[in-house]
PDB file of N, CA and C in Angstrom:
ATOM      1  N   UNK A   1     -15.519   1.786  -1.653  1.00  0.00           N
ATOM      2  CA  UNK A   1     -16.683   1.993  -0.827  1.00  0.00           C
ATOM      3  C   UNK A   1     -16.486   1.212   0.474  1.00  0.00           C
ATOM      4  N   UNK A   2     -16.594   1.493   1.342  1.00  0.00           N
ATOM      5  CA  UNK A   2     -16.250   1.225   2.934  1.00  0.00           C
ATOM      6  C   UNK A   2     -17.906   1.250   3.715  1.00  0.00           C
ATOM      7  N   UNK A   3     -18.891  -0.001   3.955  1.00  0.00           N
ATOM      8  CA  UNK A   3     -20.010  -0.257   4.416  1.00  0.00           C
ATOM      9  C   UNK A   3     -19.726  -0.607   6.155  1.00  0.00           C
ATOM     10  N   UNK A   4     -20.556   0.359   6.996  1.00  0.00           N
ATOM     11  CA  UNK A   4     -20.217   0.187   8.638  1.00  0.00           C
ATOM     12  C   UNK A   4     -21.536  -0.004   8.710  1.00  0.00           C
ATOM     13  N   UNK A   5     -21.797  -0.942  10.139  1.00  0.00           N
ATOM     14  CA  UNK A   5     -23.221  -0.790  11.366  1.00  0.00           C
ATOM     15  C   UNK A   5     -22.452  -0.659  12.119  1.00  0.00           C
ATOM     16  N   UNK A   6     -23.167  -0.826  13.705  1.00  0.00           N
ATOM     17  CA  UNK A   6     -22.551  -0.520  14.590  1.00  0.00           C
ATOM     18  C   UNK A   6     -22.325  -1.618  15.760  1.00  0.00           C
ATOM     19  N   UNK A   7     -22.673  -2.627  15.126  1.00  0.00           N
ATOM     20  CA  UNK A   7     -21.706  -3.936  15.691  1.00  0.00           C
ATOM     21  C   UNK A   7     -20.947  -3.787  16.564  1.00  0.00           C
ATOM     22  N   UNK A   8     -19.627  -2.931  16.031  1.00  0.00           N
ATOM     23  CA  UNK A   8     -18.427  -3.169  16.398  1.00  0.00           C
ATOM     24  C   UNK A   8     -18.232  -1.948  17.295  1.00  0.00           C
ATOM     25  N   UNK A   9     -17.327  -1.921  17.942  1.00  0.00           N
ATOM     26  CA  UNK A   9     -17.176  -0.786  19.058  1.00  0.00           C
ATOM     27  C   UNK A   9     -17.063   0.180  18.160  1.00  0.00           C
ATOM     28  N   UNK A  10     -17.630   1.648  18.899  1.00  0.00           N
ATOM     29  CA  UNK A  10     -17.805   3.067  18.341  1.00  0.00           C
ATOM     30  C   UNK A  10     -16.429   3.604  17.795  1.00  0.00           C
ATOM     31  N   UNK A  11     -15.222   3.207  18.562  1.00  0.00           N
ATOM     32  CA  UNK A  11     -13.990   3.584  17.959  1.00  0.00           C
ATOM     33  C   UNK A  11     -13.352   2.924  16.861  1.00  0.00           C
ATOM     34  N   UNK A  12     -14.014   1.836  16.669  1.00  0.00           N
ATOM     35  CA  UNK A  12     -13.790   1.062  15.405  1.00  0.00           C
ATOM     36  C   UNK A  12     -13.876   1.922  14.324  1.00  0.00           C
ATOM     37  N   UNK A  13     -15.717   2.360  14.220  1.00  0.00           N
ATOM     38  CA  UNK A  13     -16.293   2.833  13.618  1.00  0.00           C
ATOM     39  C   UNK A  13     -15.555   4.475  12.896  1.00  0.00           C
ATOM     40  N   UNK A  14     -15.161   4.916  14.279  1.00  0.00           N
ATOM     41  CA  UNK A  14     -14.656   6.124  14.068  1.00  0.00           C
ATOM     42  C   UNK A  14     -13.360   5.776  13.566  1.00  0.00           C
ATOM     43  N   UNK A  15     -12.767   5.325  13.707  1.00  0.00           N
ATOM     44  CA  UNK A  15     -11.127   5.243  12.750  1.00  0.00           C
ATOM     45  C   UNK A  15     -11.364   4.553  11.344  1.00  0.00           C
ATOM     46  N   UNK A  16     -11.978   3.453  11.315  1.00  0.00           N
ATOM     47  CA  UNK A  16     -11.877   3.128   9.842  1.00  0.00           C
ATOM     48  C   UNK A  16     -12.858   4.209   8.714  1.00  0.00           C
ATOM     49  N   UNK A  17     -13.554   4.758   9.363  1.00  0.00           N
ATOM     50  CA  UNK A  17     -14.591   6.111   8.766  1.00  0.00           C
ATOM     51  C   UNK A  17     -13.518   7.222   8.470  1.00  0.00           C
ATOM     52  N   UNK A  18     -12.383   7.451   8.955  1.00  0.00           N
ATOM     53  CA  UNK A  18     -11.489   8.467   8.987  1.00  0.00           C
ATOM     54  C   UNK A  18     -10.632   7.625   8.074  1.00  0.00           C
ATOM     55  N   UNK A  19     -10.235   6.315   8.188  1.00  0.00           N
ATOM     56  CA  UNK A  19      -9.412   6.006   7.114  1.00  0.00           C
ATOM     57  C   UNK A  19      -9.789   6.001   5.578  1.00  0.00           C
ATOM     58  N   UNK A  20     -11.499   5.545   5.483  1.00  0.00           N
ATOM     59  CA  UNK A  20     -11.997   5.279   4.162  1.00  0.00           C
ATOM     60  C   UNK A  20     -11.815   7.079   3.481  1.00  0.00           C
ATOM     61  N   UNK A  21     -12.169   7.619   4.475  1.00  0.00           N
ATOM     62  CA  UNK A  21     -12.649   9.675   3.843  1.00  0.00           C
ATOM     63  C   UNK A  21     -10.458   9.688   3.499  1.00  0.00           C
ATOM     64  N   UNK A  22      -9.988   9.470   4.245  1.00  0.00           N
ATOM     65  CA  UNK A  22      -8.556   9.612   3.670  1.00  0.00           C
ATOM     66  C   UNK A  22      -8.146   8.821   2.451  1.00  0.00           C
ATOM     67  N   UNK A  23      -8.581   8.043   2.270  1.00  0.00           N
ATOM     68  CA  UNK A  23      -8.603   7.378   1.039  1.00  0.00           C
ATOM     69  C   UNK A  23      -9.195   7.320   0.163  1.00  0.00           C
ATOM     70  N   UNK A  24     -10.400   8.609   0.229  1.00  0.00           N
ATOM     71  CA  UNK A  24     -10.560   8.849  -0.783  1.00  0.00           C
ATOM     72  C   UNK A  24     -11.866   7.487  -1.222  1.00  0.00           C
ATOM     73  N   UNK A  25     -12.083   6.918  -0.212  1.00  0.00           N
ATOM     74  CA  UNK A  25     -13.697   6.143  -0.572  1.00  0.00           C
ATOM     75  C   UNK A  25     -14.795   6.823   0.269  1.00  0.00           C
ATOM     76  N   UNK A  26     -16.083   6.193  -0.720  1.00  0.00           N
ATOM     77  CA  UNK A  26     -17.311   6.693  -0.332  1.00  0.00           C
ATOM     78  C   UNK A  26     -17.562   6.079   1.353  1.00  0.00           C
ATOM     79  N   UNK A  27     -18.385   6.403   2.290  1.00  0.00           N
ATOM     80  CA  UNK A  27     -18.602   5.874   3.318  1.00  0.00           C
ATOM     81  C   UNK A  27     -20.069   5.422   3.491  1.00  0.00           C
ATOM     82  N   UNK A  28     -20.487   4.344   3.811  1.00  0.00           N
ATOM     83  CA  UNK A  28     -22.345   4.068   4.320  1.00  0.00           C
ATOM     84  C   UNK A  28     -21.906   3.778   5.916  1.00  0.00           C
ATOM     85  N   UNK A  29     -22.913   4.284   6.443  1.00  0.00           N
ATOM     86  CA  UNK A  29     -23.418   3.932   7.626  1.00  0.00           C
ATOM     87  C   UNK A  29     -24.754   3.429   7.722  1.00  0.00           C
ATOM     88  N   UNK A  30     -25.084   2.334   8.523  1.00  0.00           N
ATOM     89  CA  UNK A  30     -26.295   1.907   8.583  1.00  0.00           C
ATOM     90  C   UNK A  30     -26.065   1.513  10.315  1.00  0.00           C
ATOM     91  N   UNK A  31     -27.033   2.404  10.840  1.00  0.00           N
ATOM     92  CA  UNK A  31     -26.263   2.393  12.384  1.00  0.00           C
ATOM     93  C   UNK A  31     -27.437   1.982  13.284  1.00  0.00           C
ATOM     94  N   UNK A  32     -27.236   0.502  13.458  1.00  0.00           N
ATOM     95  CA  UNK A  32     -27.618  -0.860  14.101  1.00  0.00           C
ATOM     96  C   UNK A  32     -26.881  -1.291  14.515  1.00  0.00           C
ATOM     97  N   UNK A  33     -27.100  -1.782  15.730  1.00  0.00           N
ATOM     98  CA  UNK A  33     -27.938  -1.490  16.847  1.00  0.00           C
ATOM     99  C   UNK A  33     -27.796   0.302  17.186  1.00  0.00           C
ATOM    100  N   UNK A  34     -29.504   1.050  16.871  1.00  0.00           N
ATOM    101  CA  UNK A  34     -28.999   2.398  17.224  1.00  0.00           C
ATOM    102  C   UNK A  34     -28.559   2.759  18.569  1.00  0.00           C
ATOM    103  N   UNK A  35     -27.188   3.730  18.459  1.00  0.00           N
ATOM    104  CA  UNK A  35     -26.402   4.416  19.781  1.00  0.00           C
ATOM    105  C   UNK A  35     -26.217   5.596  19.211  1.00  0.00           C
ATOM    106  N   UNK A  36     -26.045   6.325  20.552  1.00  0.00           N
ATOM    107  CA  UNK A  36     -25.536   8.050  20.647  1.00  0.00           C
ATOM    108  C   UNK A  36     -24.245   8.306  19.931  1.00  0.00           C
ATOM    109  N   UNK A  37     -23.685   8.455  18.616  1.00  0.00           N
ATOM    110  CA  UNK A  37     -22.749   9.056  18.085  1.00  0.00           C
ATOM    111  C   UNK A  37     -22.490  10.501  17.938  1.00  0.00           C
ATOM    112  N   UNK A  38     -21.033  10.388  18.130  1.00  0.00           N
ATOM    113  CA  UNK A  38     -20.352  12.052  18.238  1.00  0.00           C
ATOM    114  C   UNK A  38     -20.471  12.500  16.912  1.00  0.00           C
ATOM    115  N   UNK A  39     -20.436  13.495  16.806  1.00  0.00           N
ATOM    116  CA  UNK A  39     -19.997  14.522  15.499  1.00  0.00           C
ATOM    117  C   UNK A  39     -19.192  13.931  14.745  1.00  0.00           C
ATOM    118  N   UNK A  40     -17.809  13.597  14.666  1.00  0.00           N
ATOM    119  CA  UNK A  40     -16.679  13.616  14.206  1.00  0.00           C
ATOM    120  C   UNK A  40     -16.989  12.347  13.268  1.00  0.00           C
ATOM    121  N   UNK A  41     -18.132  11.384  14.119  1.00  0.00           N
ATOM    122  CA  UNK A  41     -18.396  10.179  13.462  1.00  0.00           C
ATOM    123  C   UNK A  41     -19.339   9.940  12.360  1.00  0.00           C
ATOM    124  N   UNK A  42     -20.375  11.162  12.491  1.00  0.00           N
ATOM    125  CA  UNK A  42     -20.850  11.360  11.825  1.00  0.00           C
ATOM    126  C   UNK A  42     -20.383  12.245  10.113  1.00  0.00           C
ATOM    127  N   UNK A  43     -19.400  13.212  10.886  1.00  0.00           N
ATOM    128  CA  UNK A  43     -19.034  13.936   9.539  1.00  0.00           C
ATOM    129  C   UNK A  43     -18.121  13.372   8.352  1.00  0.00           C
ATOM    130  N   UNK A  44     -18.012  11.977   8.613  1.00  0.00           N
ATOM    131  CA  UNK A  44     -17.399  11.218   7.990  1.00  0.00           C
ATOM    132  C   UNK A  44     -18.106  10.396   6.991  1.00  0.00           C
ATOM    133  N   UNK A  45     -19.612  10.647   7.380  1.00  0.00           N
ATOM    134  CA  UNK A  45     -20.577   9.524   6.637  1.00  0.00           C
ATOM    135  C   UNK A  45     -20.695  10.176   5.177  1.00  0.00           C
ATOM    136  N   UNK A  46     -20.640   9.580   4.260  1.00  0.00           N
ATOM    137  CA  UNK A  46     -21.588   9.808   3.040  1.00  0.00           C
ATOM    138  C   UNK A  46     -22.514   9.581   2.608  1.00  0.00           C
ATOM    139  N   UNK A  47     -23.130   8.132   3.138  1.00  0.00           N
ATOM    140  CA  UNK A  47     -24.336   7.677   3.069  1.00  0.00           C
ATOM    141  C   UNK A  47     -24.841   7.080   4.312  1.00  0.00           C
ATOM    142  N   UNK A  48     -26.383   8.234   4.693  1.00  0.00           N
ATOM    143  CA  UNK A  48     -26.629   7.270   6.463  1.00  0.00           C
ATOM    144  C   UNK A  48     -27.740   6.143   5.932  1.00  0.00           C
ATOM    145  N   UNK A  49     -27.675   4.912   5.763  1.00  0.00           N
ATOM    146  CA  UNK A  49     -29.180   3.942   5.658  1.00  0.00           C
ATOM    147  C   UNK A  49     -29.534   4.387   6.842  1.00  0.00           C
ATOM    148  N   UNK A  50     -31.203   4.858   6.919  1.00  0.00           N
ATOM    149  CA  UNK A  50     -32.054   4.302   8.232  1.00  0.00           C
ATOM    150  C   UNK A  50     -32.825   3.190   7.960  1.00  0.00           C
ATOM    151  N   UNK A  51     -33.143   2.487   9.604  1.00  0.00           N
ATOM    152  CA  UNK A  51     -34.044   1.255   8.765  1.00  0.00           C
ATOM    153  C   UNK A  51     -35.372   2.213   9.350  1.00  0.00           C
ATOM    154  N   UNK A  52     -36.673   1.981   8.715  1.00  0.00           N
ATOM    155  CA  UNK A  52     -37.950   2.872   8.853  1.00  0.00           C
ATOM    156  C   UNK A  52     -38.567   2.235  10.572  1.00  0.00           C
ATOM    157  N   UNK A  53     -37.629   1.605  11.547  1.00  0.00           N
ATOM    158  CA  UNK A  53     -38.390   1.894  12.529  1.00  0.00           C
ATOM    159  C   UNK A  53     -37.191   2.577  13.433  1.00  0.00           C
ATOM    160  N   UNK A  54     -36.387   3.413  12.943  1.00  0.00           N
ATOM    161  CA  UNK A  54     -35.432   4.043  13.540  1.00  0.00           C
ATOM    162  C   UNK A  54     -36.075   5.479  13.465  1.00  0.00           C
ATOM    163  N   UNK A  55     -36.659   5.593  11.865  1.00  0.00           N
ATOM    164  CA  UNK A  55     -37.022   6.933  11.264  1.00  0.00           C
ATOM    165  C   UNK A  55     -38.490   6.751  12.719  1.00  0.00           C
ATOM    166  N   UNK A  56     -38.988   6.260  12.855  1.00  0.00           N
ATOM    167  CA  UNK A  56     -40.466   6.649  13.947  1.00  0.00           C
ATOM    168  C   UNK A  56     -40.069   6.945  14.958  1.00  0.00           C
ATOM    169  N   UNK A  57     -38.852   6.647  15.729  1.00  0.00           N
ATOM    170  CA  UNK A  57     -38.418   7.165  17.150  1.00  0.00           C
ATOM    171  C   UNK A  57     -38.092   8.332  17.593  1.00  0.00           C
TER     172      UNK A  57
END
């Protein structure tokens, strides 16, 4: 299982998300501080956490 926020730069995010799905682990995203993510970054997720004042915006 491979757990991301978004801390870390967006390309972080996007390569180790592509490494965990190649390997065959589950993926969480919990994406704090919220930013504009691409597709590619998304289709990698298996699990999105929202926190409930993300869900009101």
């Amino acid at each position: 299982m491979v757990v991301l926020q978004l801390e870390i730069p967006l390309e972080t995010v996007k390569y180790t998300l592509g490494l965990a799905k190649k390997a065959g682990k589950t993926t969480i995203l919990y994406p704090a501080p919220a930013k504009v993510m691409s597709e590619d970054i998304l289709e990698n997720v298996d699990i999105f956490l929202m926190n409930m004042n993300y869900t009101k915006c």
